[in-house]
C-alpha atoms as a PDB file:
ATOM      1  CA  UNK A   1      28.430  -6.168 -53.188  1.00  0.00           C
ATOM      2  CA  UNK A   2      25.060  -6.044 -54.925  1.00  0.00           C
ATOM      3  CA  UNK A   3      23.739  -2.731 -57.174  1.00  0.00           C
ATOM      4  CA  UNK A   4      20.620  -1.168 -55.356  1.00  0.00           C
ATOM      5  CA  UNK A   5      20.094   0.460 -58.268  1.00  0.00           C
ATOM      6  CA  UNK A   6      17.417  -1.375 -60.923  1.00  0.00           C
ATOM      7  CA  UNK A   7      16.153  -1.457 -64.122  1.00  0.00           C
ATOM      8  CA  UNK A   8      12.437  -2.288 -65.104  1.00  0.00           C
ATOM      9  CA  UNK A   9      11.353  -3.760 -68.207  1.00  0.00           C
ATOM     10  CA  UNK A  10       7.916  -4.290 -69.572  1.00  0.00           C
ATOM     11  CA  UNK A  11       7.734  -7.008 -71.869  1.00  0.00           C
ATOM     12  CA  UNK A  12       4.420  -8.272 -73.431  1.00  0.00           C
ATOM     13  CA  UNK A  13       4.073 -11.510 -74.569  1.00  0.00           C
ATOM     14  CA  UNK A  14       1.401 -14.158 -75.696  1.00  0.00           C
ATOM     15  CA  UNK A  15      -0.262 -17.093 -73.359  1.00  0.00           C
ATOM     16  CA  UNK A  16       1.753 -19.856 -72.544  1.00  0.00           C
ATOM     17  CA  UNK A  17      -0.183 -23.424 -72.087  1.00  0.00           C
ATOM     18  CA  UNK A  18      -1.383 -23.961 -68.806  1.00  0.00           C
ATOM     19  CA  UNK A  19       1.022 -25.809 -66.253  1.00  0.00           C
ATOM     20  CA  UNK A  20      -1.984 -28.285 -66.344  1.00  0.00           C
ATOM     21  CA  UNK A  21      -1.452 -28.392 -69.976  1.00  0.00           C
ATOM     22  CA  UNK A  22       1.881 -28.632 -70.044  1.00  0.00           C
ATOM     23  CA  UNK A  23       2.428 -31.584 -67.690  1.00  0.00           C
ATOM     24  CA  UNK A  24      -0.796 -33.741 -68.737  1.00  0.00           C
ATOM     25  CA  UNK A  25       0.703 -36.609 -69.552  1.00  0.00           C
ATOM     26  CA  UNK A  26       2.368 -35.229 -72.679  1.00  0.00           C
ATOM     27  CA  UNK A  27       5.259 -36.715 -74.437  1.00  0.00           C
ATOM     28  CA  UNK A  28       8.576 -34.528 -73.356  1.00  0.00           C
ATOM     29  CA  UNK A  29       8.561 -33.892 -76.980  1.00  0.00           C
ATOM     30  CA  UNK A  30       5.535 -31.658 -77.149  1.00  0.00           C
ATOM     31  CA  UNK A  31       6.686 -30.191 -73.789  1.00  0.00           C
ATOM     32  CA  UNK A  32      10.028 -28.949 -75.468  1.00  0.00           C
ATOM     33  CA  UNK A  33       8.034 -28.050 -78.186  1.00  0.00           C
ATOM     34  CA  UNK A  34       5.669 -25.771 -76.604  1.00  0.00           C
ATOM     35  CA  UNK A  35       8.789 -24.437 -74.743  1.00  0.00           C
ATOM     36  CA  UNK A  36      10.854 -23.657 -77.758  1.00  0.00           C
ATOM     37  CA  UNK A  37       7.557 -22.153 -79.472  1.00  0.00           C
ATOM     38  CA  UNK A  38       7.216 -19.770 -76.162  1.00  0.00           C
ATOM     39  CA  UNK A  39      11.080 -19.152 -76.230  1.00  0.00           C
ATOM     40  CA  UNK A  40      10.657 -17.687 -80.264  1.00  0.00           C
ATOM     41  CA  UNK A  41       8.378 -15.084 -78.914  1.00  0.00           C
ATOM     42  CA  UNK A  42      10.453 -14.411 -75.406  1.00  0.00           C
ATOM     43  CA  UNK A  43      13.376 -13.474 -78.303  1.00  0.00           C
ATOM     44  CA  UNK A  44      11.069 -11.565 -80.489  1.00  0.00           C
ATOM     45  CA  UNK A  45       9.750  -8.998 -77.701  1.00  0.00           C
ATOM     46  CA  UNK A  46      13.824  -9.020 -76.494  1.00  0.00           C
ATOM     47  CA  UNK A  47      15.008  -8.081 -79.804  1.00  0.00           C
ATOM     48  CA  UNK A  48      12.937  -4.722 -78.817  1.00  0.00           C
ATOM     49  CA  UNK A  49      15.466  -3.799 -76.410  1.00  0.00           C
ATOM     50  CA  UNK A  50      19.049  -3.509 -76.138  1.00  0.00           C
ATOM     51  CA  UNK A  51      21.023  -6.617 -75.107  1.00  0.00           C
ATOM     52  CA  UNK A  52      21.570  -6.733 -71.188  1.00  0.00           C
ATOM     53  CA  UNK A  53      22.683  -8.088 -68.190  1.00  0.00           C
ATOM     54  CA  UNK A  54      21.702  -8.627 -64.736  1.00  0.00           C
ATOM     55  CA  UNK A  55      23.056  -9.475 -61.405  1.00  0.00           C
ATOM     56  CA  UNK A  56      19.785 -10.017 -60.203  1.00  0.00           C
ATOM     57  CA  UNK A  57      16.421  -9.918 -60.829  1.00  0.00           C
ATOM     58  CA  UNK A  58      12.909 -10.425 -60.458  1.00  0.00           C
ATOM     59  CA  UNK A  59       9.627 -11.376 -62.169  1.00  0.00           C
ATOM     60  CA  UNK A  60       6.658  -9.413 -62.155  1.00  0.00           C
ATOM     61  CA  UNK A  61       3.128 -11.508 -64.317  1.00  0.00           C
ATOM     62  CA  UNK A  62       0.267  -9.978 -64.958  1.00  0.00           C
ATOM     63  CA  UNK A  63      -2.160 -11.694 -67.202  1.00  0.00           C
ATOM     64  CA  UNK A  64      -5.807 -11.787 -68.073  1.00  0.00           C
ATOM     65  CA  UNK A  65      -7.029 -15.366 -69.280  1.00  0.00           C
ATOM     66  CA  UNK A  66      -8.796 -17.977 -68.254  1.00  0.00           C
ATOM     67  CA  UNK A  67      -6.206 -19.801 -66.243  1.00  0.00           C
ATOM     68  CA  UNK A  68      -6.101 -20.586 -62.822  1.00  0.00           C
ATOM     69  CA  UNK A  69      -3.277 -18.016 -61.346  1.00  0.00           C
ATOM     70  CA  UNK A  70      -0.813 -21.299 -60.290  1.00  0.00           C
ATOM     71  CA  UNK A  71      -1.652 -22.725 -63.675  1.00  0.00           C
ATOM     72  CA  UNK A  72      -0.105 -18.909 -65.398  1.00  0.00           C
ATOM     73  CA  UNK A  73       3.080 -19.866 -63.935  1.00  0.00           C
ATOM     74  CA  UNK A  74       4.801 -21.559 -67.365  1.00  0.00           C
ATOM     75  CA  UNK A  75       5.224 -17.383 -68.197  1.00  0.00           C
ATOM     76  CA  UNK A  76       7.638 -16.893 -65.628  1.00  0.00           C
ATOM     77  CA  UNK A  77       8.789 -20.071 -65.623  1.00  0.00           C
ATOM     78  CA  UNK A  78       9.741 -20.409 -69.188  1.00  0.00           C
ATOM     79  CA  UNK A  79      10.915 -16.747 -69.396  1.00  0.00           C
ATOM     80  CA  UNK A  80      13.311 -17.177 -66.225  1.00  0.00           C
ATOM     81  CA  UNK A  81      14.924 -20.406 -68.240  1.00  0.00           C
ATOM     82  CA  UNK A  82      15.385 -17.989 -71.746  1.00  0.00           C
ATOM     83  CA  UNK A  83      16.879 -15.153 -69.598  1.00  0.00           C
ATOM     84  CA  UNK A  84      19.469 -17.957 -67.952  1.00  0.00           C
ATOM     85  CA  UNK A  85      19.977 -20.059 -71.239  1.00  0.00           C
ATOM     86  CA  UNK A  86      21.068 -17.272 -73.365  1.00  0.00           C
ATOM     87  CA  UNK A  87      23.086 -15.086 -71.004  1.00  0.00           C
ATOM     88  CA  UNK A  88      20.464 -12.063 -69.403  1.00  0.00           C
ATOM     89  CA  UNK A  89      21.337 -14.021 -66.492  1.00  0.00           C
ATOM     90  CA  UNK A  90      23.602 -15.832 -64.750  1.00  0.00           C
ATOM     91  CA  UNK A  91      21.400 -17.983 -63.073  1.00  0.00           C
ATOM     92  CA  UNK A  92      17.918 -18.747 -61.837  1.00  0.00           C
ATOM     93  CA  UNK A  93      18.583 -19.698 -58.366  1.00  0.00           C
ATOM     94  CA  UNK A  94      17.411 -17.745 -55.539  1.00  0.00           C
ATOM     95  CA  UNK A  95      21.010 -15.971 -55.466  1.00  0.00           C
ATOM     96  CA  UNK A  96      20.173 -14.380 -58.408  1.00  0.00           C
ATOM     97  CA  UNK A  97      16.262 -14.853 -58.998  1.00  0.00           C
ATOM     98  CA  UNK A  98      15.178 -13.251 -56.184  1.00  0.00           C
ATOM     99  CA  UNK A  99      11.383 -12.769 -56.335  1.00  0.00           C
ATOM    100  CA  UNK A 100       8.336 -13.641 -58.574  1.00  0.00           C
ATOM    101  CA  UNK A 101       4.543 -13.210 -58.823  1.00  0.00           C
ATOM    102  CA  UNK A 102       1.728 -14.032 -60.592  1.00  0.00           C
ATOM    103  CA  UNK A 103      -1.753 -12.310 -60.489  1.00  0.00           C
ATOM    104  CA  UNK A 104      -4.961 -11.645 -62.807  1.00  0.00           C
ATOM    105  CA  UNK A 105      -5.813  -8.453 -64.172  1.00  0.00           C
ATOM    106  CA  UNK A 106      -9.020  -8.222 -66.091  1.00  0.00           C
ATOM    107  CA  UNK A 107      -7.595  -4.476 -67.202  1.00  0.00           C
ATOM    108  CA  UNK A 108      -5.065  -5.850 -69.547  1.00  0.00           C
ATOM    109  CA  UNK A 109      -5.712  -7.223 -73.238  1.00  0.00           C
ATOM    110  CA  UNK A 110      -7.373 -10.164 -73.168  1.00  0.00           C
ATOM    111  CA  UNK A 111      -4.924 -13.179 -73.454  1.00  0.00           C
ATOM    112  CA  UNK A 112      -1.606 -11.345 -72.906  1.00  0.00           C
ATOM    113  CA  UNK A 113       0.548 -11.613 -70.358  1.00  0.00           C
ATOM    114  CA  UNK A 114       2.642  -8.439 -69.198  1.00  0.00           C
ATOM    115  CA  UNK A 115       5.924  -9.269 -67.355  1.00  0.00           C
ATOM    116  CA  UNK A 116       8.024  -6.736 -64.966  1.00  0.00           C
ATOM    117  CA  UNK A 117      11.482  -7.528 -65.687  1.00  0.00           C
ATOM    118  CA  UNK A 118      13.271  -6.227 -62.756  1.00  0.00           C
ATOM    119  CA  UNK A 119      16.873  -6.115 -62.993  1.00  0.00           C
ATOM    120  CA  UNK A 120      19.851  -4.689 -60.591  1.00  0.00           C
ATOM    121  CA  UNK A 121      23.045  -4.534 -61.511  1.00  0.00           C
ATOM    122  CA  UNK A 122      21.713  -3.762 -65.187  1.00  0.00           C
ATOM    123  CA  UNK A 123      24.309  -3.416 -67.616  1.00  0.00           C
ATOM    124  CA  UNK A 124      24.124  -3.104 -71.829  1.00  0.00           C
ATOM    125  CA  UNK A 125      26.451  -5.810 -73.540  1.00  0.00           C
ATOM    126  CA  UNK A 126      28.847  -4.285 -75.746  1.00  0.00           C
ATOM    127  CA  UNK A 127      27.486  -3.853 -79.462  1.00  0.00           C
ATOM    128  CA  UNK A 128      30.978  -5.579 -81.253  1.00  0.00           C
ATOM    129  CA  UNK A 129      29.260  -8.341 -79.394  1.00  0.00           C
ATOM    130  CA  UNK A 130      25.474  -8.042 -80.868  1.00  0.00           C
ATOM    131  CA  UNK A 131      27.421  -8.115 -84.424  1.00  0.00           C
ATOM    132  CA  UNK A 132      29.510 -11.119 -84.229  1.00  0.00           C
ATOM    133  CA  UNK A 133      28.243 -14.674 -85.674  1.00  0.00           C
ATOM    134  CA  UNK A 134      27.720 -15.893 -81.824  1.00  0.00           C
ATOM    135  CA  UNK A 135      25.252 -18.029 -80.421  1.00  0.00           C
ATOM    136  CA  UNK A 136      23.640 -16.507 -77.892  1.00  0.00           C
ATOM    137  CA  UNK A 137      24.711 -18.823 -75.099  1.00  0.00           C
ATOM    138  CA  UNK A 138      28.153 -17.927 -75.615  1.00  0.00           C
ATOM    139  CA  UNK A 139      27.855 -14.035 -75.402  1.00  0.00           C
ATOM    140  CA  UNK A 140      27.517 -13.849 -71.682  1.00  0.00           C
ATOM    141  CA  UNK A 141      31.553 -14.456 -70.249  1.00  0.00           C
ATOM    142  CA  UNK A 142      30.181 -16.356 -67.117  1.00  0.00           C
ATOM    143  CA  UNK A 143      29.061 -20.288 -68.399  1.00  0.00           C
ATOM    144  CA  UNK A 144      25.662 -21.430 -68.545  1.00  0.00           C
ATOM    145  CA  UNK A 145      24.574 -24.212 -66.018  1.00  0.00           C
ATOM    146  CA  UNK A 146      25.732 -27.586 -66.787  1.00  0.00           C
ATOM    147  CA  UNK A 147      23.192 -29.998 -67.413  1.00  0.00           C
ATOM    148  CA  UNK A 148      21.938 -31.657 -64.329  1.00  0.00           C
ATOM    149  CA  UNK A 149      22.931 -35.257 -64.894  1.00  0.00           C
ATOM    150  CA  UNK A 150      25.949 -37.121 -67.489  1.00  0.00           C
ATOM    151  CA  UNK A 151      25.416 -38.306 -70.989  1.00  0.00           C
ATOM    152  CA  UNK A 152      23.801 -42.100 -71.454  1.00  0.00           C
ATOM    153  CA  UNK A 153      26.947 -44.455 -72.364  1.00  0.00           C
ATOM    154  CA  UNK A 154      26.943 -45.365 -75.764  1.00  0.00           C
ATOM    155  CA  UNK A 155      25.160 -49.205 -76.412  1.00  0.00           C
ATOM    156  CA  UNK A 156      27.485 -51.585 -77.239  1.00  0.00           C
ATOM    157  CA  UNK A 157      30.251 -50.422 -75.275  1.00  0.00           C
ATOM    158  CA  UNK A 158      31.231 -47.714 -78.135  1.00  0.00           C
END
């Protein structure tokens, strides 16, 4: 049985590259590196607040750029793959990502997104866990998606 009971959170956070820029042609290694760059300052606006969990949850952008409003997407995009990959959540399939949206607003600082974090089921992970040498992906009890296809075999037959 689900929580009716939520949580919001408010988190602001820089421009991401355009989804136009993102997928231009570019070599998956800038891609990742954009990504990981993006991830750095998802974890330094997260380090605001105390560590969490949700059951559920849902993504709220508002942003004021230049960008398109389906080319803002890479916020939510890259923000719902941080909150899976290190343990806010269990998932980001519609089970547990329920709802997201994207919209301009001219009233906001000028390239800066604002994201509504909205979480049910909200729950603070135990400090003893914040203070042990543990990588993030392994502080959340549930496991983190496996990836979505096997290893390459090794050339040569090794």
């Amino acid at each position: 049985m689900y929580c009716d009971e939520f949580k919001e959170i408010t988190l602001s956070l820089p421009k991401p590259p355009s989804l136009n820029q993102f997928y231009a042609g570019q070599h998956y290694s800038v891609r990742t590196k954009h990504k990981s760059e993006y991830w750095k300052e998802i974890q330094n606006t997260l380090a605001t607040f105390d560590r969490f969990h949700v059951e559920r949850f849902s993504l709220h952008v508002r942003y004021n750029c230049r960008y398109d409003v389906d080319n803002a997407i890479t916020c939510s995009k890259f923000l719902a793959d941080y909150l899976r990959n290190h343990g806010y959540v269990d998932d980001d399939t519609p089970k547990f990502f329920e709802e997201q949206s994207t919209r301009f607003d001219s009233t906001i600082p000028k390239d800066r997104f604002i994201v509504t974090l909205k979480g049910y089921g909200y729950k603070i992970v135990e400090p003893d866990l914040l203070s042990r040498n543990v990588e993030d992906t392994q502080r959340c009890n549930k496991p983190v998606r496996k990836p979505a296809r096997r290893g390459r075999k090794p050339k040569n037959g090794r």
